[in-house]
C-alpha atoms as a PDB file:
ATOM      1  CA  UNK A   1     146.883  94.462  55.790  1.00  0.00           C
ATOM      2  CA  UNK A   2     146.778  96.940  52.586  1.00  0.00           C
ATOM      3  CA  UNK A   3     149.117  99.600  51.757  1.00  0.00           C
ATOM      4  CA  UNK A   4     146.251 101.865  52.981  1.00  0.00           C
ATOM      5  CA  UNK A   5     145.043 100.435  55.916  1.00  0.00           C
ATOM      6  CA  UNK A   6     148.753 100.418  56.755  1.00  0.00           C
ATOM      7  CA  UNK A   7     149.328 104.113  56.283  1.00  0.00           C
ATOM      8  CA  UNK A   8     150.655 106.651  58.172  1.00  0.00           C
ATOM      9  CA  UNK A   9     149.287 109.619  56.404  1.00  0.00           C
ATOM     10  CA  UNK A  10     146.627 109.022  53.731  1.00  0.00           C
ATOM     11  CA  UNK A  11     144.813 112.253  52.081  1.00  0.00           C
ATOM     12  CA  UNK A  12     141.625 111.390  49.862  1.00  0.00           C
ATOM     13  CA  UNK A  13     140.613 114.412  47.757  1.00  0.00           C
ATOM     14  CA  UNK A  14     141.907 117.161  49.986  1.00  0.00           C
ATOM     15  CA  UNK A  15     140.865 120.377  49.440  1.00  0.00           C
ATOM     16  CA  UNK A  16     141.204 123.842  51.058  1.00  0.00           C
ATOM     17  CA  UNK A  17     139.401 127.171  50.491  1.00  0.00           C
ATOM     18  CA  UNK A  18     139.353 130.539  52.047  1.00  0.00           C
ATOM     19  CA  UNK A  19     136.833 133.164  52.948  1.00  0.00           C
ATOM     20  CA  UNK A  20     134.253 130.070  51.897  1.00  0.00           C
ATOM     21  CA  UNK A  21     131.013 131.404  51.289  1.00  0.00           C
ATOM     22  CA  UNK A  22     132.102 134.304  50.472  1.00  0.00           C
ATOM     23  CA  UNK A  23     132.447 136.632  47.442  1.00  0.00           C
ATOM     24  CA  UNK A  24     136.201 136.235  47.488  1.00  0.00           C
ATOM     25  CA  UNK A  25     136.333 132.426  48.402  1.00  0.00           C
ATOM     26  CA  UNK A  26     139.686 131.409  46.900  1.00  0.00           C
ATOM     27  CA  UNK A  27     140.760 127.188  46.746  1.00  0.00           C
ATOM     28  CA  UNK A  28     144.557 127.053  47.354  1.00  0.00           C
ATOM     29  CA  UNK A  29     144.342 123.225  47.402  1.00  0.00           C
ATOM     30  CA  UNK A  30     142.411 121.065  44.768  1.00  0.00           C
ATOM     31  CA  UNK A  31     141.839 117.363  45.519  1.00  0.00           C
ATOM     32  CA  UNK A  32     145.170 116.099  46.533  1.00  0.00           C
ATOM     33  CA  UNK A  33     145.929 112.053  47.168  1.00  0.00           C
ATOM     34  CA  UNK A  34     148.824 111.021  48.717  1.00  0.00           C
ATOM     35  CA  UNK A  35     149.475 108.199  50.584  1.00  0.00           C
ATOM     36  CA  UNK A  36     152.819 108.111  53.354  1.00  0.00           C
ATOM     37  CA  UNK A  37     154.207 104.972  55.082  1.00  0.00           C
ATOM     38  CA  UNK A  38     156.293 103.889  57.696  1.00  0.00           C
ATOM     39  CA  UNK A  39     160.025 104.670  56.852  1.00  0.00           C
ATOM     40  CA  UNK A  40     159.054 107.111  53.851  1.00  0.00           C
ATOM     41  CA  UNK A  41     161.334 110.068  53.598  1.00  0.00           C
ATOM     42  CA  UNK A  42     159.954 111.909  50.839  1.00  0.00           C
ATOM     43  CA  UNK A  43     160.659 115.729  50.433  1.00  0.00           C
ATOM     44  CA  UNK A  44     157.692 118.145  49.470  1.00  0.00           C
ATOM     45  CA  UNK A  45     158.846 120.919  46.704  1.00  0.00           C
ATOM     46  CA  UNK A  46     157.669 123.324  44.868  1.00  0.00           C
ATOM     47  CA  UNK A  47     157.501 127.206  44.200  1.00  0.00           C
ATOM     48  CA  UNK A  48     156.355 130.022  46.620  1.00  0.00           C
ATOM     49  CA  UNK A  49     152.660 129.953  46.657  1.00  0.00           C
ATOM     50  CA  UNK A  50     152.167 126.644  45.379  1.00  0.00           C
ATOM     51  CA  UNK A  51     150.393 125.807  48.808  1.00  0.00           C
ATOM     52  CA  UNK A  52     152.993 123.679  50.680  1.00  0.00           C
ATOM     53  CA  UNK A  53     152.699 125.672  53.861  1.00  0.00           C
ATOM     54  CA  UNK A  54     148.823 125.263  53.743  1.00  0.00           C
ATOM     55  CA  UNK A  55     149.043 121.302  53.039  1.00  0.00           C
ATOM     56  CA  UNK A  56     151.556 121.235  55.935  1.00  0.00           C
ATOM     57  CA  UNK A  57     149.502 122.953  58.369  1.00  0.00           C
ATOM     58  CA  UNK A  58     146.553 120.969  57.293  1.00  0.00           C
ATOM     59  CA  UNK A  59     149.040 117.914  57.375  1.00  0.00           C
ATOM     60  CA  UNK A  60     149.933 118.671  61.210  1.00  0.00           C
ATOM     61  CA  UNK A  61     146.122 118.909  62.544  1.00  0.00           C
ATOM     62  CA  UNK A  62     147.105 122.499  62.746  1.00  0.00           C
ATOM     63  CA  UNK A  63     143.836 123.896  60.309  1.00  0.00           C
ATOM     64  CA  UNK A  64     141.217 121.872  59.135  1.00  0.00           C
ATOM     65  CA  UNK A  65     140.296 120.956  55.095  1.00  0.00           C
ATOM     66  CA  UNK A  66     137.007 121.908  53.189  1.00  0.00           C
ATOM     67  CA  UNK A  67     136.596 118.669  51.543  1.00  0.00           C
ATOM     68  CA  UNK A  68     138.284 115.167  51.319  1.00  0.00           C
ATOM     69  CA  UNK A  69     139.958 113.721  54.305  1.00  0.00           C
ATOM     70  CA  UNK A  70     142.891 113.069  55.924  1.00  0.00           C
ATOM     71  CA  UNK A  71     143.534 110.001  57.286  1.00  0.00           C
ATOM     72  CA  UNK A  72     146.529 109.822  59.973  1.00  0.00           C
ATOM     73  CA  UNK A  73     146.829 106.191  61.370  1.00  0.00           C
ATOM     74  CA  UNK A  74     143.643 105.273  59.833  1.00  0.00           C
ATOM     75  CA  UNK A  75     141.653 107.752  61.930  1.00  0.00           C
ATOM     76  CA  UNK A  76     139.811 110.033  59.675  1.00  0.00           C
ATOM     77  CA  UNK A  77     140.603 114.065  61.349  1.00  0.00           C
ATOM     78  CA  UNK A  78     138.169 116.475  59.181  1.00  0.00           C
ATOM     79  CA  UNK A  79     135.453 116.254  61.773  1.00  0.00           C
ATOM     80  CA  UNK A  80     137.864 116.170  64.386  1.00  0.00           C
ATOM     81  CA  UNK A  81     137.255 119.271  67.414  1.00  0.00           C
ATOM     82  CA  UNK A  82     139.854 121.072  68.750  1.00  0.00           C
ATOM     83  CA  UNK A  83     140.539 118.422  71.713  1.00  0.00           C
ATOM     84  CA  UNK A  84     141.198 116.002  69.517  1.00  0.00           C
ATOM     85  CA  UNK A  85     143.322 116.741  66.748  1.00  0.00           C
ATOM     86  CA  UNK A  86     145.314 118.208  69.528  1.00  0.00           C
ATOM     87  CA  UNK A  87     145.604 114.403  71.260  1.00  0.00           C
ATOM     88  CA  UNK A  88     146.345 113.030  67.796  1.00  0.00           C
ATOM     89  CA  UNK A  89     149.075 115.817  67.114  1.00  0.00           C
ATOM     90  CA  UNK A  90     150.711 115.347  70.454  1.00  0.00           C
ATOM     91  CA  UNK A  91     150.549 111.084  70.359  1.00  0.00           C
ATOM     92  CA  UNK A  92     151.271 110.882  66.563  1.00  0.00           C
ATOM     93  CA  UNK A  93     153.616 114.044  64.886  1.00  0.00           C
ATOM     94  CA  UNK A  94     156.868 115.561  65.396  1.00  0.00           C
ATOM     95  CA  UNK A  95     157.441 119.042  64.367  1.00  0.00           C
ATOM     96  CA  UNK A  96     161.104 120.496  63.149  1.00  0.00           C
ATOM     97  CA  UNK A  97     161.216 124.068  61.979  1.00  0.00           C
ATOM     98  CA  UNK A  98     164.087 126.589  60.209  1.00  0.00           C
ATOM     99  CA  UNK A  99     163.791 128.233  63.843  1.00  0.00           C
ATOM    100  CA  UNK A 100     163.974 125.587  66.648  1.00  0.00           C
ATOM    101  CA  UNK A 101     161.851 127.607  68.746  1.00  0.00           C
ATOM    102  CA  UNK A 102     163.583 126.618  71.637  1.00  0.00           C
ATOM    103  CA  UNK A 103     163.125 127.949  75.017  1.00  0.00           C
ATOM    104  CA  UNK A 104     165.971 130.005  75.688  1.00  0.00           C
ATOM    105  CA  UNK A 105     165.280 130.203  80.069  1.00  0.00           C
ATOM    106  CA  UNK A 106     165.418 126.017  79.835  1.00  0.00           C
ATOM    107  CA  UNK A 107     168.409 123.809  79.251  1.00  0.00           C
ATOM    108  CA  UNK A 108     168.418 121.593  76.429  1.00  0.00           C
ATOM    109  CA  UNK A 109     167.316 118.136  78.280  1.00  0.00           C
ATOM    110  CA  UNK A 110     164.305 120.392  79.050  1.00  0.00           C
ATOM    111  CA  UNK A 111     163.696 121.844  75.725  1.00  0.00           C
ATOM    112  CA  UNK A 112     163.483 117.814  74.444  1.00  0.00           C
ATOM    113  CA  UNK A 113     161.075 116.995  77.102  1.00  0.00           C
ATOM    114  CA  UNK A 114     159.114 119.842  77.165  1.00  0.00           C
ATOM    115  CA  UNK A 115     156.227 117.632  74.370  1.00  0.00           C
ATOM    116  CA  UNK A 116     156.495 115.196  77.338  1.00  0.00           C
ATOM    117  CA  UNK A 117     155.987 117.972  80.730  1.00  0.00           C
ATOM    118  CA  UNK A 118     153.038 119.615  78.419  1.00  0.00           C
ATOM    119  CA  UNK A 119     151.459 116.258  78.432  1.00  0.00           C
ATOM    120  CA  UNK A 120     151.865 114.672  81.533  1.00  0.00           C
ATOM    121  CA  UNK A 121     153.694 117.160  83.682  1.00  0.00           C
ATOM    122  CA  UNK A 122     156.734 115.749  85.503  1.00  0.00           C
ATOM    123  CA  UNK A 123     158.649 113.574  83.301  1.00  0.00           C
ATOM    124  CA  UNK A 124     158.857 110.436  84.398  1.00  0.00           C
ATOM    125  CA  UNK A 125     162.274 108.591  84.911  1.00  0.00           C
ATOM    126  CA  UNK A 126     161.964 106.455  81.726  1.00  0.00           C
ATOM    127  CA  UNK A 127     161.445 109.583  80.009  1.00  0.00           C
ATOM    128  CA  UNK A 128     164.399 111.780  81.118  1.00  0.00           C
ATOM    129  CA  UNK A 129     166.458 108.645  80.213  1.00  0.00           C
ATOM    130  CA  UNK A 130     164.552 108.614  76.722  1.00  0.00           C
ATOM    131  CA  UNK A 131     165.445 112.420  75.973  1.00  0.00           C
ATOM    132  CA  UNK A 132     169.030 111.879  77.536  1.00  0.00           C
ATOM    133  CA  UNK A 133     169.348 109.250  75.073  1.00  0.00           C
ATOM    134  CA  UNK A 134     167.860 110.957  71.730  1.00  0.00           C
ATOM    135  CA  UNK A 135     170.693 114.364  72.821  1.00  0.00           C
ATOM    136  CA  UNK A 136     173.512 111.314  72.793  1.00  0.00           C
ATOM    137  CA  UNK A 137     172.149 109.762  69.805  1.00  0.00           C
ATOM    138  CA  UNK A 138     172.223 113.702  68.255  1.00  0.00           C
ATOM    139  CA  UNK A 139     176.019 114.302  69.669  1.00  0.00           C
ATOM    140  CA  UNK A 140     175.142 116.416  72.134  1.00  0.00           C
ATOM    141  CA  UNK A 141     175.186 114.042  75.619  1.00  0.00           C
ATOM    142  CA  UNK A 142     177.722 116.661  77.475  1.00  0.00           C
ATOM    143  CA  UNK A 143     175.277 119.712  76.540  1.00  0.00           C
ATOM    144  CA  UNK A 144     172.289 118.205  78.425  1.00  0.00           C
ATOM    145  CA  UNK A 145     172.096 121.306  81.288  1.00  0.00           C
ATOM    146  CA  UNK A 146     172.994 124.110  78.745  1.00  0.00           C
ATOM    147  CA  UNK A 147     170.958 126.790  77.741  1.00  0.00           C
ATOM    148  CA  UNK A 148     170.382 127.109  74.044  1.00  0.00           C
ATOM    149  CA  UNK A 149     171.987 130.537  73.786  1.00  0.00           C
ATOM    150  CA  UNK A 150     175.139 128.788  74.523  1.00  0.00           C
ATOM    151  CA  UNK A 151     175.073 126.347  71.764  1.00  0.00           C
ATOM    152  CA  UNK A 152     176.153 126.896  67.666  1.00  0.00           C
ATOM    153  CA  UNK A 153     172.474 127.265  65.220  1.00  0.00           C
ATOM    154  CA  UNK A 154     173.317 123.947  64.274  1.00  0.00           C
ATOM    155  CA  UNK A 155     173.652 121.860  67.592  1.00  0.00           C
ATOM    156  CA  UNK A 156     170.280 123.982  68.814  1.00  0.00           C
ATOM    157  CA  UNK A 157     168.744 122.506  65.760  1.00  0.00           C
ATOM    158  CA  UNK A 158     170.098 119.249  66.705  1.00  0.00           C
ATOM    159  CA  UNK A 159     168.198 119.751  70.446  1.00  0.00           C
ATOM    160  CA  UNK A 160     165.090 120.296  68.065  1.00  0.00           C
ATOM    161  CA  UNK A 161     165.302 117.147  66.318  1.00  0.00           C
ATOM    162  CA  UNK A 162     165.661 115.453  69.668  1.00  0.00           C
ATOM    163  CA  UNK A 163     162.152 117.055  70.717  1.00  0.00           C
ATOM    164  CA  UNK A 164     160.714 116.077  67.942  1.00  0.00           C
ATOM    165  CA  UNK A 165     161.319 112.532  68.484  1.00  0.00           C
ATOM    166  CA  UNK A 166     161.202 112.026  72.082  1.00  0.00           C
ATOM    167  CA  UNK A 167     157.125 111.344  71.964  1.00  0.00           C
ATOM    168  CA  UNK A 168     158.039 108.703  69.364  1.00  0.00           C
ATOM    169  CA  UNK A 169     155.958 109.807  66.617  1.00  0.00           C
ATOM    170  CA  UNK A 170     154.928 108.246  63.784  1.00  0.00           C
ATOM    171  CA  UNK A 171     154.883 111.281  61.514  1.00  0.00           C
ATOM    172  CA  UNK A 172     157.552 113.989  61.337  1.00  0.00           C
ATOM    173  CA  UNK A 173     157.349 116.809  59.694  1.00  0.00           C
ATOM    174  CA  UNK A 174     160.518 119.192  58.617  1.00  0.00           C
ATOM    175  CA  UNK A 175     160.046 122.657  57.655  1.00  0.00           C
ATOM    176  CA  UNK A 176     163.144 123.919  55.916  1.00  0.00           C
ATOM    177  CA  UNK A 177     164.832 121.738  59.008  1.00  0.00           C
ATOM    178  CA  UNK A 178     168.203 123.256  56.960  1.00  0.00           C
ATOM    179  CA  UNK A 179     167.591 126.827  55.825  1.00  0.00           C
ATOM    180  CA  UNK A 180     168.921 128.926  58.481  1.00  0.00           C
ATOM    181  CA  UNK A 181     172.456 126.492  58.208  1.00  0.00           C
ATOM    182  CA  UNK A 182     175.694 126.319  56.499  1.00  0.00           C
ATOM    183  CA  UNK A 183     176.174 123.662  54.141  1.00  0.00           C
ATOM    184  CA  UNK A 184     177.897 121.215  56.340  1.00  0.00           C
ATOM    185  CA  UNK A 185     175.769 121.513  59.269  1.00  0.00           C
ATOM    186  CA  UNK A 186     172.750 121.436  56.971  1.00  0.00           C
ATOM    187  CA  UNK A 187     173.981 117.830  55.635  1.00  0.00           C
ATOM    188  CA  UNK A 188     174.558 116.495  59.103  1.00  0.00           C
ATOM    189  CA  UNK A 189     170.272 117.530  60.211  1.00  0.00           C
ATOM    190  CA  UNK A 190     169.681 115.941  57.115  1.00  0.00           C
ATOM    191  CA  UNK A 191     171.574 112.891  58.055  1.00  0.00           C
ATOM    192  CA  UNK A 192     170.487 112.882  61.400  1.00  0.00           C
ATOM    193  CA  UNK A 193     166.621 113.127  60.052  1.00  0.00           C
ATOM    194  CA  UNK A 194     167.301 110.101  57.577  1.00  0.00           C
ATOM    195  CA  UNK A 195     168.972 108.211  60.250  1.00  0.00           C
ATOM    196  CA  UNK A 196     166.256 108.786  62.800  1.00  0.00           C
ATOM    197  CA  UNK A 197     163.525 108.107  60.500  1.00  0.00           C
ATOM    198  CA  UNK A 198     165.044 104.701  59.382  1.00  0.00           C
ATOM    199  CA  UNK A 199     165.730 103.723  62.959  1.00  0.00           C
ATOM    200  CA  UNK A 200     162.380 104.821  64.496  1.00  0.00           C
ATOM    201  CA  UNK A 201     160.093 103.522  61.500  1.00  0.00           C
ATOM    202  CA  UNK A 202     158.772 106.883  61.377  1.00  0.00           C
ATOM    203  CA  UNK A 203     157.399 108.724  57.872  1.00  0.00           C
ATOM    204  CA  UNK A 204     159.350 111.738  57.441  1.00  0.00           C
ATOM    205  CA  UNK A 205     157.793 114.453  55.327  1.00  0.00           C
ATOM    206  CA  UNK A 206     160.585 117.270  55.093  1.00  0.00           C
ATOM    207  CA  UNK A 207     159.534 120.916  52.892  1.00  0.00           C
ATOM    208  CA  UNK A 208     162.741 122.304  51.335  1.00  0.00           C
ATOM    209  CA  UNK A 209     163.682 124.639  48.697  1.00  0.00           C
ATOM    210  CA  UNK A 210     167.324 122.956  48.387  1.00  0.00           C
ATOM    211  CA  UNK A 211     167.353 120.952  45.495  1.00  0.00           C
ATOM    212  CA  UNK A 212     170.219 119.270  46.847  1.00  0.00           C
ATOM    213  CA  UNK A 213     167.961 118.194  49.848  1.00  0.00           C
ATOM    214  CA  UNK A 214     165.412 116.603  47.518  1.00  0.00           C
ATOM    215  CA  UNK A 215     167.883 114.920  45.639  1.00  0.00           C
ATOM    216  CA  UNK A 216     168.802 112.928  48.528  1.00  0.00           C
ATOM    217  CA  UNK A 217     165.500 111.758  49.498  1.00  0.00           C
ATOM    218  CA  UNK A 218     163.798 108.898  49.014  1.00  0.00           C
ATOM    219  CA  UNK A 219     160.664 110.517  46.842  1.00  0.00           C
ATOM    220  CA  UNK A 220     159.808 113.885  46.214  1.00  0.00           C
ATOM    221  CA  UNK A 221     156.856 114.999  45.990  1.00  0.00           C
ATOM    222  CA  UNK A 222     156.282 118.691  43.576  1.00  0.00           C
ATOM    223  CA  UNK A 223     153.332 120.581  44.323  1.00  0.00           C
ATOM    224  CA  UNK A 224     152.375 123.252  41.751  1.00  0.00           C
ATOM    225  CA  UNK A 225     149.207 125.839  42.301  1.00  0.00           C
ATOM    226  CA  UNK A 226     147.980 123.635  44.564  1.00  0.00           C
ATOM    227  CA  UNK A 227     148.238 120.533  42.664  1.00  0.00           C
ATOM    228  CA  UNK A 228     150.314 117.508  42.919  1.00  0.00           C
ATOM    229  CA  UNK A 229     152.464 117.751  39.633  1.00  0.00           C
ATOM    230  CA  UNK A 230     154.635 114.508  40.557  1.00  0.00           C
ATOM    231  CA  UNK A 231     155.583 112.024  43.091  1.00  0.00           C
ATOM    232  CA  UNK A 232     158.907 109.958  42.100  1.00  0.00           C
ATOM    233  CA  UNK A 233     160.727 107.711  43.803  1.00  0.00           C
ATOM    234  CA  UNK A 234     164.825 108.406  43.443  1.00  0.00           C
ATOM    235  CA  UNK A 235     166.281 105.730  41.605  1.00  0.00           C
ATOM    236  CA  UNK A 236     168.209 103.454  44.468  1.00  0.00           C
END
């Protein structure tokens, strides 16, 4: 099989406008290519308004591109309706976010299952066992039945992590995972992501500011005004 066939995330030309068609159309993206595997842990830089929220909300089936395609297991999404880029989102990508966006009335063996209960409704024994395992796997076994208001910014983020990968994804995608945490805390997400990605065989695309945090990654990835600038691989 090739490297592209075998991709997890392929884009072909991507582009994205606004207002198209109209006086005022404005392209914030211009033809990227980028290709993402299976156990790639690349970190996506660059400045404020370079377009890296845009490419990851185009990324996460979340808006739709005005040219090119994107390509997530092979299966082309541009054209895709509503119904299903939400399937593919829900079977294929894990989300992590500087806010966990936890629910605060649920305890955290609920929060991690809650991708699961959206999609099928009553979790299923192998899948309470599956969450139960991801919040041991994150440290945080004996917290299963509390509430997230009862647990530290960083273990909450750690319950977020869990959710992300309790539907097994093949993607994940980190939006400053790290910002709203302390230094230490911040390296232990990190760790956990890098672990977790390795582990799963998941590609793990993870937006940061912290040059520290793309440092430690496998590739990074610098998009400037909507352009990718570079794509290196750290020296191993």
């Amino acid at each position: 099989m090739s490297e592209v066939q075998s991709a997890v995330l392929r884009l072909s030309g991507l582009r994205k406008s606004y207002n198209e068609g109209l006086p005022n159309e404005a392209e914030v993206l211009h033809g990227l290519d980028l290709l993402l595997e299976r156990k790639d842990f690349a970190a996506l830089i660059g400045p404020s308004g370079s377009g890296k929220s845009t490419l990851l909300n185009l990324i996460g089936l979340l808006d739709q591109p005005s040219a090119g395609e994107l390509y997530l297991l092979g299966e082309p999404t541009r054209t895709m309706d509503d119904a299903g880029r939400t399937r593919l989102r829900g079977e294929s990508i894990g989300f992590v976010f500087q806010f966990h966006h936890l629910i605060q009335a649920f305890s955290a063996l609920d929060n991690v299952l809650m991708p699961l209960m959206l999609r099928h409704g009553r979790p299923s024994p192998g899948a309470v066992d599956r969450a139960r395992g991801l919040l041991a796997a994150v440290g945080l076994e004996k917290y299963a039945q509390t509430r997230p208001n009862q647990l530290s910014g960083g273990q909450q983020q750690r319950v977020a992590i869990a959710r992300a990968l309790v539907t097994e994804p093949a993607l994940l995608l980190a939006d400053e995972p790290t910002g709203n945490l302390d230094t230490r805390t911040a390296a232990e997400v990190f760790e956990l992501m890098r672990r977790f990605g390795r582990e799963a065989g998941c590609a793990v695309l993870l937006v940061t500011h912290d040059p520290r945090l793309s440092a430690a990654c496998d590739r990074t990835i610098d998009l400037v005004d909507g352009r990718i600038v570079s794509d290196t691989n750290s020296a191993a």
